[in-house]
N, C-alpha and C. Protein backbone atom coordinates (compact mmCIF):
# COMPACT_ATOMS: atom_id res chain seq x y z
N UNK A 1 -18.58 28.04 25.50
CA UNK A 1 -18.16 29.41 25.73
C UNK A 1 -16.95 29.70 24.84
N UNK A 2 -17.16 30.99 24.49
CA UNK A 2 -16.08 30.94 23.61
C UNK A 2 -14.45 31.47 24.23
N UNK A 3 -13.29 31.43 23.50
CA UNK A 3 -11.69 31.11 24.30
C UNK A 3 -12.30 32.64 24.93
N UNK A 4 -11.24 32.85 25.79
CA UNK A 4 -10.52 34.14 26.46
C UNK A 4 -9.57 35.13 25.62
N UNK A 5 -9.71 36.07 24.88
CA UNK A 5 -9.12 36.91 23.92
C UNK A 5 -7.73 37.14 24.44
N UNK A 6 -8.03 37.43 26.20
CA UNK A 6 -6.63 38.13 26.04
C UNK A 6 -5.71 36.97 26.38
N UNK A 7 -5.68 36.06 26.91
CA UNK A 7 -4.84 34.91 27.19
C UNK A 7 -4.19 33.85 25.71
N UNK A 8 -3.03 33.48 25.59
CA UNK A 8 -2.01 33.12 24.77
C UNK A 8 -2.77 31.84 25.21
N UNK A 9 -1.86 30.43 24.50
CA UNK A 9 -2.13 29.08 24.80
C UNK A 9 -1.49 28.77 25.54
N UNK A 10 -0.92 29.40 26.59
CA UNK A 10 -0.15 28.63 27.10
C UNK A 10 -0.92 29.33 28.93
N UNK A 11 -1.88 30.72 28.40
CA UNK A 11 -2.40 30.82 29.56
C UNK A 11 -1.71 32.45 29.93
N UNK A 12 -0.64 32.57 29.31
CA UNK A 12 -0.17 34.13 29.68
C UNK A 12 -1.34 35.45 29.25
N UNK A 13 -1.54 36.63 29.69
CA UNK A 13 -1.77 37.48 29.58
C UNK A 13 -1.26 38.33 28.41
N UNK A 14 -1.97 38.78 27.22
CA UNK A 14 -1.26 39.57 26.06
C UNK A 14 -2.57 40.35 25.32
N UNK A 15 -1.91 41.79 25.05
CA UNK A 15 -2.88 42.60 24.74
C UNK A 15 -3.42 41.65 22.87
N UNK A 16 -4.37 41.96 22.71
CA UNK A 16 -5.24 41.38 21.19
C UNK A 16 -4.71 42.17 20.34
N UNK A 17 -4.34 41.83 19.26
CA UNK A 17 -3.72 42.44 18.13
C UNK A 17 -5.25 42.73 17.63
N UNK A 18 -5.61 43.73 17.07
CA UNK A 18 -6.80 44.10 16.07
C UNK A 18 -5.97 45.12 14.86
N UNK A 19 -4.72 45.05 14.96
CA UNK A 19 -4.13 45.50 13.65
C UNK A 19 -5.30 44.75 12.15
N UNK A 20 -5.44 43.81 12.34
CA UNK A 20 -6.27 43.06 10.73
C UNK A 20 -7.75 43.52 10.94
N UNK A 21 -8.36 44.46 12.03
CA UNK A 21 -9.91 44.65 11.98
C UNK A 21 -10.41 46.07 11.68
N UNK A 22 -10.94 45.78 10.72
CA UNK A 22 -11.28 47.00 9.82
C UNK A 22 -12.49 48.21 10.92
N UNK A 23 -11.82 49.28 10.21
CA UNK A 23 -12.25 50.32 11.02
C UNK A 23 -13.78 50.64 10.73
N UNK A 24 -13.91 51.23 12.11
CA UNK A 24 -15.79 51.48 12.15
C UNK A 24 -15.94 52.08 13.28
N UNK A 25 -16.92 52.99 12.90
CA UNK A 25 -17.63 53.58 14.19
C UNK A 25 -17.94 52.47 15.28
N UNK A 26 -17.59 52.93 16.57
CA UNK A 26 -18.32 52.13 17.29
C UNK A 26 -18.60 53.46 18.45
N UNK A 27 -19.80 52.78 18.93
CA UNK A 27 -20.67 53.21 20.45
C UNK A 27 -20.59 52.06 21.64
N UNK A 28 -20.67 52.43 22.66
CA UNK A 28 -20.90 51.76 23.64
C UNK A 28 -21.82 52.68 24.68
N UNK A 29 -22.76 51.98 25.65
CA UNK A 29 -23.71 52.79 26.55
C UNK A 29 -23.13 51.61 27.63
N UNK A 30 -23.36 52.52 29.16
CA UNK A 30 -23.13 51.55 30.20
C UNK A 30 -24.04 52.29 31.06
N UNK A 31 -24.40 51.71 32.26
CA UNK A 31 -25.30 52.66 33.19
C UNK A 31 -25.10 51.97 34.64
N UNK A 32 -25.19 52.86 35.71
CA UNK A 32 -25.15 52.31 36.30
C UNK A 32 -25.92 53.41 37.75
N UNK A 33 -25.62 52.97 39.41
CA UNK A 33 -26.13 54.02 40.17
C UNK A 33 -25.78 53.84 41.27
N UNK A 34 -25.47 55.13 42.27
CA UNK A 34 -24.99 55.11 43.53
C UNK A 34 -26.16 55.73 44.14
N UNK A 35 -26.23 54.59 45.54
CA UNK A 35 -27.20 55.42 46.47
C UNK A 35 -26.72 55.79 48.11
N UNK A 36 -27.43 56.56 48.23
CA UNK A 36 -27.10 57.45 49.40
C UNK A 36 -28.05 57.82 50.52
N UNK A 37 -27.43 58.28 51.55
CA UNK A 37 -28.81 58.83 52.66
C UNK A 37 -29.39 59.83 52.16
N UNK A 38 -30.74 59.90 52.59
CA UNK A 38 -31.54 60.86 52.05
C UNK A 38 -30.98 62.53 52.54
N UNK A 39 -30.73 62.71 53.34
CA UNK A 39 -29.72 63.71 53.93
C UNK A 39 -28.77 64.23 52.58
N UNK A 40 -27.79 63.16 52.15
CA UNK A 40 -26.63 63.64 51.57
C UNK A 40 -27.66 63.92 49.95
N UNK A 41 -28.84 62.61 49.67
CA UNK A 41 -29.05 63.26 48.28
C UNK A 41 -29.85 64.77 48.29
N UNK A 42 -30.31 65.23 49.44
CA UNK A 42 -30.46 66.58 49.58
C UNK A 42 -29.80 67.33 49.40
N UNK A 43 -28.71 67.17 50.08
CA UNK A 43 -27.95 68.46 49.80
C UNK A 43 -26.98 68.22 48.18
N UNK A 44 -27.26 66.92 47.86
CA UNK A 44 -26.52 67.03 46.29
C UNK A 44 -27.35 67.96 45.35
N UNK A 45 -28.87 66.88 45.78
CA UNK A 45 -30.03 67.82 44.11
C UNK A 45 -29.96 69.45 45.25
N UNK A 46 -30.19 69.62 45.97
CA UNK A 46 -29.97 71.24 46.14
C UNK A 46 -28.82 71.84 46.09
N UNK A 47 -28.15 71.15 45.58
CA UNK A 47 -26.96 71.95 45.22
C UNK A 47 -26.16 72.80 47.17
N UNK A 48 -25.64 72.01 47.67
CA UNK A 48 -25.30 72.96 49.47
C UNK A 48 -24.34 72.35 49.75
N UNK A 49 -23.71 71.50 48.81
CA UNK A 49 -22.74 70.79 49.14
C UNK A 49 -21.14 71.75 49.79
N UNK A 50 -20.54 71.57 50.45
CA UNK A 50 -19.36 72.74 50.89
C UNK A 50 -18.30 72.13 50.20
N UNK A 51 -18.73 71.64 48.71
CA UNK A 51 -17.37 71.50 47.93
C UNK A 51 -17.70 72.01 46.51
N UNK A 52 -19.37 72.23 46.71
CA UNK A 52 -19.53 72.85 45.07
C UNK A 52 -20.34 72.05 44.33
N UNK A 53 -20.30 72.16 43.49
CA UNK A 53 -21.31 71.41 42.31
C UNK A 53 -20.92 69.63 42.44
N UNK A 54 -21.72 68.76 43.39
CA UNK A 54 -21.17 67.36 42.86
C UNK A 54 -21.64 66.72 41.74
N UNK A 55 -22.43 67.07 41.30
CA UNK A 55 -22.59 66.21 40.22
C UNK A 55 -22.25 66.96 39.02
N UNK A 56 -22.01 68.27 38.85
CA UNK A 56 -20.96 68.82 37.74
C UNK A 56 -19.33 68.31 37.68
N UNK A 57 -18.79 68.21 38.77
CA UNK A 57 -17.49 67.93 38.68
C UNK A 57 -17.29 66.01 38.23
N UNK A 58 -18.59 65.30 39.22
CA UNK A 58 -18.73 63.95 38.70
C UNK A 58 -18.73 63.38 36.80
N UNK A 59 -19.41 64.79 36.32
CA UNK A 59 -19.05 64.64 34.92
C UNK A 59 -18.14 64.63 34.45
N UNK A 60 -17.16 65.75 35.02
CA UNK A 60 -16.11 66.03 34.28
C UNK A 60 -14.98 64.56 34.92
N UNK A 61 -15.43 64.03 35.69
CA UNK A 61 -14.63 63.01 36.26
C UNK A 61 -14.85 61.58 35.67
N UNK A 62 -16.07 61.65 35.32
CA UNK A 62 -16.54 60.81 34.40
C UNK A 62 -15.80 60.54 33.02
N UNK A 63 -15.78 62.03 32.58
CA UNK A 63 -15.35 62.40 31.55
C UNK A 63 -13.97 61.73 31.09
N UNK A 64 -13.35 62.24 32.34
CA UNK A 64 -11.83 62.30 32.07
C UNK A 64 -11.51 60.74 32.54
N UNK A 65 -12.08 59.88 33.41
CA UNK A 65 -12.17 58.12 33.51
C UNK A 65 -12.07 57.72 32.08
N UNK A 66 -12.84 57.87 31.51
CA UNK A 66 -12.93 57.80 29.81
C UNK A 66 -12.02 57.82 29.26
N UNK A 67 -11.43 58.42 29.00
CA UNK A 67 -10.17 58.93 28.66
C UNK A 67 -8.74 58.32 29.17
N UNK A 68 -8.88 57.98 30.39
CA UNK A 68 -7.73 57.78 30.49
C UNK A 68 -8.11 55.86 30.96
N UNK A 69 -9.28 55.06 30.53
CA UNK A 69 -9.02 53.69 30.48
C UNK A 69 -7.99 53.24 30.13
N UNK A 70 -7.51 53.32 29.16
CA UNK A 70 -5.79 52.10 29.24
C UNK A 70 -4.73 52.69 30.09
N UNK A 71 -4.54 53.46 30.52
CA UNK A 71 -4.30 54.04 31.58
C UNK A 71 -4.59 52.74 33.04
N UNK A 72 -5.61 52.46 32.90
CA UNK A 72 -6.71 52.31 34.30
C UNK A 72 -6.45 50.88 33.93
N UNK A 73 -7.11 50.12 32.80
CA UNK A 73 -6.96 48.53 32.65
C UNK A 73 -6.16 48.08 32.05
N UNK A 74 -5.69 46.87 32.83
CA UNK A 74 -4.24 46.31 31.85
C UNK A 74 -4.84 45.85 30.44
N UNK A 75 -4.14 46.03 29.77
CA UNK A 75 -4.36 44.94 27.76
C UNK A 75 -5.22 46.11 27.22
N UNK A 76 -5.73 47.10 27.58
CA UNK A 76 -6.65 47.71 27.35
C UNK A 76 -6.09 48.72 25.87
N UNK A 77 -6.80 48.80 24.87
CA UNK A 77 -5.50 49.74 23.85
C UNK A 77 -6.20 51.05 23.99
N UNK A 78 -5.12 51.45 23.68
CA UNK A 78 -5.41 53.72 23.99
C UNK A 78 -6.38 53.82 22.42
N UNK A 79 -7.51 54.32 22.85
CA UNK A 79 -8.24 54.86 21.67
C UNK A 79 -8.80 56.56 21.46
N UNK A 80 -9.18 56.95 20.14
CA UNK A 80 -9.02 57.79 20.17
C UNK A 80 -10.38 58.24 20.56
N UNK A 81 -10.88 58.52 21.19
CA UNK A 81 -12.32 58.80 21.68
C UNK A 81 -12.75 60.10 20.91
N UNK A 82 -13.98 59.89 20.47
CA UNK A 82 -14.53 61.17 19.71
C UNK A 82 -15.91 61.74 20.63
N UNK A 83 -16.59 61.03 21.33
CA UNK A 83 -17.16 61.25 22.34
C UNK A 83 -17.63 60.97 23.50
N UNK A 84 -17.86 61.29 24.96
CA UNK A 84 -18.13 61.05 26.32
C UNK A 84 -19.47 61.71 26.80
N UNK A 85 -20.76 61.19 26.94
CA UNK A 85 -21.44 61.89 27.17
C UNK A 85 -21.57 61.44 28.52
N UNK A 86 -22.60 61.58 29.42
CA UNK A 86 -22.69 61.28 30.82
C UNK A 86 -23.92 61.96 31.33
N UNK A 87 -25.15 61.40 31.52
CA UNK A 87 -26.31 61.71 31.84
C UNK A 87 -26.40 61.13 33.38
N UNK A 88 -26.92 62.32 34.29
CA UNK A 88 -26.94 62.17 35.70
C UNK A 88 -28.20 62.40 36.11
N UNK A 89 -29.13 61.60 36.74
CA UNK A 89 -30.47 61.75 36.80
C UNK A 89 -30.59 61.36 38.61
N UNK A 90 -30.73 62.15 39.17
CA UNK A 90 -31.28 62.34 40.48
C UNK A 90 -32.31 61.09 40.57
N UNK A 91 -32.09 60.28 41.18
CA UNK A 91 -33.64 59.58 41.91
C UNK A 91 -34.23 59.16 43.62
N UNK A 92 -34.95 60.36 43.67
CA UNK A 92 -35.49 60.28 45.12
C UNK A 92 -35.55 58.52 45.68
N UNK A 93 -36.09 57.93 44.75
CA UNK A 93 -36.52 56.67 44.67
C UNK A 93 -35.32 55.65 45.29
N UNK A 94 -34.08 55.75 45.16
CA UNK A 94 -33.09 55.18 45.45
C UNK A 94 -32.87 55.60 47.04
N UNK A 95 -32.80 56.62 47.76
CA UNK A 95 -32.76 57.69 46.90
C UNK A 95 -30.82 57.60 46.78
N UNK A 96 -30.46 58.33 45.29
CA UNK A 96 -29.35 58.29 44.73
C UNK A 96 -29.62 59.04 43.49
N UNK A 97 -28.34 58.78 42.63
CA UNK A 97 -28.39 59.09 41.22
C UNK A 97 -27.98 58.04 40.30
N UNK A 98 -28.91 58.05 39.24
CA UNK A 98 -28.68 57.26 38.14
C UNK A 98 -27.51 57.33 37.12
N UNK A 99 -26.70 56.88 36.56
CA UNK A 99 -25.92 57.59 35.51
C UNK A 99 -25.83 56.68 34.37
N UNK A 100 -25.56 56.99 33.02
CA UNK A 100 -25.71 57.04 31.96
C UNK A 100 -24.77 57.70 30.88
N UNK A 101 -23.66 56.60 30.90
CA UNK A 101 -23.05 56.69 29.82
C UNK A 101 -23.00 56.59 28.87
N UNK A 102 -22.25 57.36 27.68
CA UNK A 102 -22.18 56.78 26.07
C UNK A 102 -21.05 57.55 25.57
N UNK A 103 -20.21 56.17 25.20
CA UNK A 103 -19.21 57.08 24.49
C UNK A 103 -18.62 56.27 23.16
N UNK A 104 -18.29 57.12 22.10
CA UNK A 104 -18.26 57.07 20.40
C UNK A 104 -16.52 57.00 19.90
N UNK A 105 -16.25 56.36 19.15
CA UNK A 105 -15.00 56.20 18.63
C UNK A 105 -15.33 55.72 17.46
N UNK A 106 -14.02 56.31 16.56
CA UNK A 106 -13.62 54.91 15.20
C UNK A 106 -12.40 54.84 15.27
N UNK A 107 -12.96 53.20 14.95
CA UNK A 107 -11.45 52.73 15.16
C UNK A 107 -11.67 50.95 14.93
N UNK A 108 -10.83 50.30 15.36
CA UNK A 108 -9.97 48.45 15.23
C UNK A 108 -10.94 48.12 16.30
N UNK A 109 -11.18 48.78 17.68
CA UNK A 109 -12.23 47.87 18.79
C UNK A 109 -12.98 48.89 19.78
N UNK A 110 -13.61 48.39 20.03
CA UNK A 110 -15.06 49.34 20.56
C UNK A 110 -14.35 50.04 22.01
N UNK A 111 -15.61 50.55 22.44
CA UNK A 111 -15.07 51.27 23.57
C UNK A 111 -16.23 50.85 24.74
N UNK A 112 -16.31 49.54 24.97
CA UNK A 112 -17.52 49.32 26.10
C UNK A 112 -17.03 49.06 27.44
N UNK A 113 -15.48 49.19 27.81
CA UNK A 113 -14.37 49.26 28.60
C UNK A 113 -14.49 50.94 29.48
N UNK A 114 -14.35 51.81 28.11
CA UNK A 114 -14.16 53.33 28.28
C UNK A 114 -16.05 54.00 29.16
N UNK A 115 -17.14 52.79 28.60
CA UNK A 115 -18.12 53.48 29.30
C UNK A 115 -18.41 53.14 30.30
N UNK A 116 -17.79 51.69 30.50
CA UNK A 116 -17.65 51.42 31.80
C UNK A 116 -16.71 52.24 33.23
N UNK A 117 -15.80 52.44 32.73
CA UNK A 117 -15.03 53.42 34.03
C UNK A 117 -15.81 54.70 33.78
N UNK A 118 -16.52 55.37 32.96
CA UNK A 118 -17.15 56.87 32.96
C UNK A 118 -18.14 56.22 33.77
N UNK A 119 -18.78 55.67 34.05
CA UNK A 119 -19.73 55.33 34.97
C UNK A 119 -19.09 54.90 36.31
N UNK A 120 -17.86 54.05 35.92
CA UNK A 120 -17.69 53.94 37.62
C UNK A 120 -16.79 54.89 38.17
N UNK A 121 -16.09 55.95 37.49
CA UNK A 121 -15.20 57.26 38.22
C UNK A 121 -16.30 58.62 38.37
N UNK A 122 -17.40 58.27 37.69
CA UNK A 122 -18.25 59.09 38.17
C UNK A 122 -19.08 58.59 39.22
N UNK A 123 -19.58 57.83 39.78
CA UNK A 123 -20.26 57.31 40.85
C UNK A 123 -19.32 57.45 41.94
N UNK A 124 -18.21 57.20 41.69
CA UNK A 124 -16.88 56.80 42.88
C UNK A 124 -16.83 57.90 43.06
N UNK A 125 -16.93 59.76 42.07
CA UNK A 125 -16.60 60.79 42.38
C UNK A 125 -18.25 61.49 42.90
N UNK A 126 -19.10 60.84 42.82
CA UNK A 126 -20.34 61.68 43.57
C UNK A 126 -20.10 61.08 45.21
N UNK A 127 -19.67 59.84 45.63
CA UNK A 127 -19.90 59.16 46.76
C UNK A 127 -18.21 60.22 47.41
């Protein structure tokens, strides 16, 4: 297995220098899904909720998770995000909703951190 990036030799905790790694687009996709009583995913896909749109605001919560990862995880470096998308797919089947992140940067290190919390501040904000 290969070392632990963020740990020193001696075992301390320290953010990764990527000052020497040449810049590039990067993408990351994450997905993930919350399920629920059939009751509550009713009144989500019909929209009757007595707070409003949940799975519109779950985007924008999604959205903004994204955004504010180094914020959220320690060592994590602030990047400049160029995009957050967030696909929300109803499934009776669960029954719940599916979600479907992807989000785009350039830059020194990817962003598969940033699609991870858009998936989990949006699930955390539909429940």
């Amino acid at each position: 297995m290969a070392d632990l990036t963020h740990f020193d030799g001696q075992g301390a905790a320290h953010m990764v220098d990527v000052s020497e790694k040449a810049i590039t687009s990067r993408i990351a996709e994450a997905v993930g899904h919350i399920k629920m009583a059939q009751e509550t995913y009713d009144i989500i896909v019909e929209n009757r909720a007595k707070k409003g749109d949940v799975l519109g605001v779950a985007r924008l919560a999604g959205i903004m998770g994204a955004k504010k990862t180094s914020d959220l995880i320690p060592l994590c470096h602030p990047l400049p995000i160029s995009k957050v998308a967030i696909e929300l797919i109803p499934d009776p089947t669960l029954p719940g909703v599916r979600i479907h992140a992807t989000v785009k940067t350039t830059g020194q290190t990817g962003v598969e951190m940033e699609a991870l919390s858009a998936v989990s501040i949006t699930a955390l904000t539909i429940y």
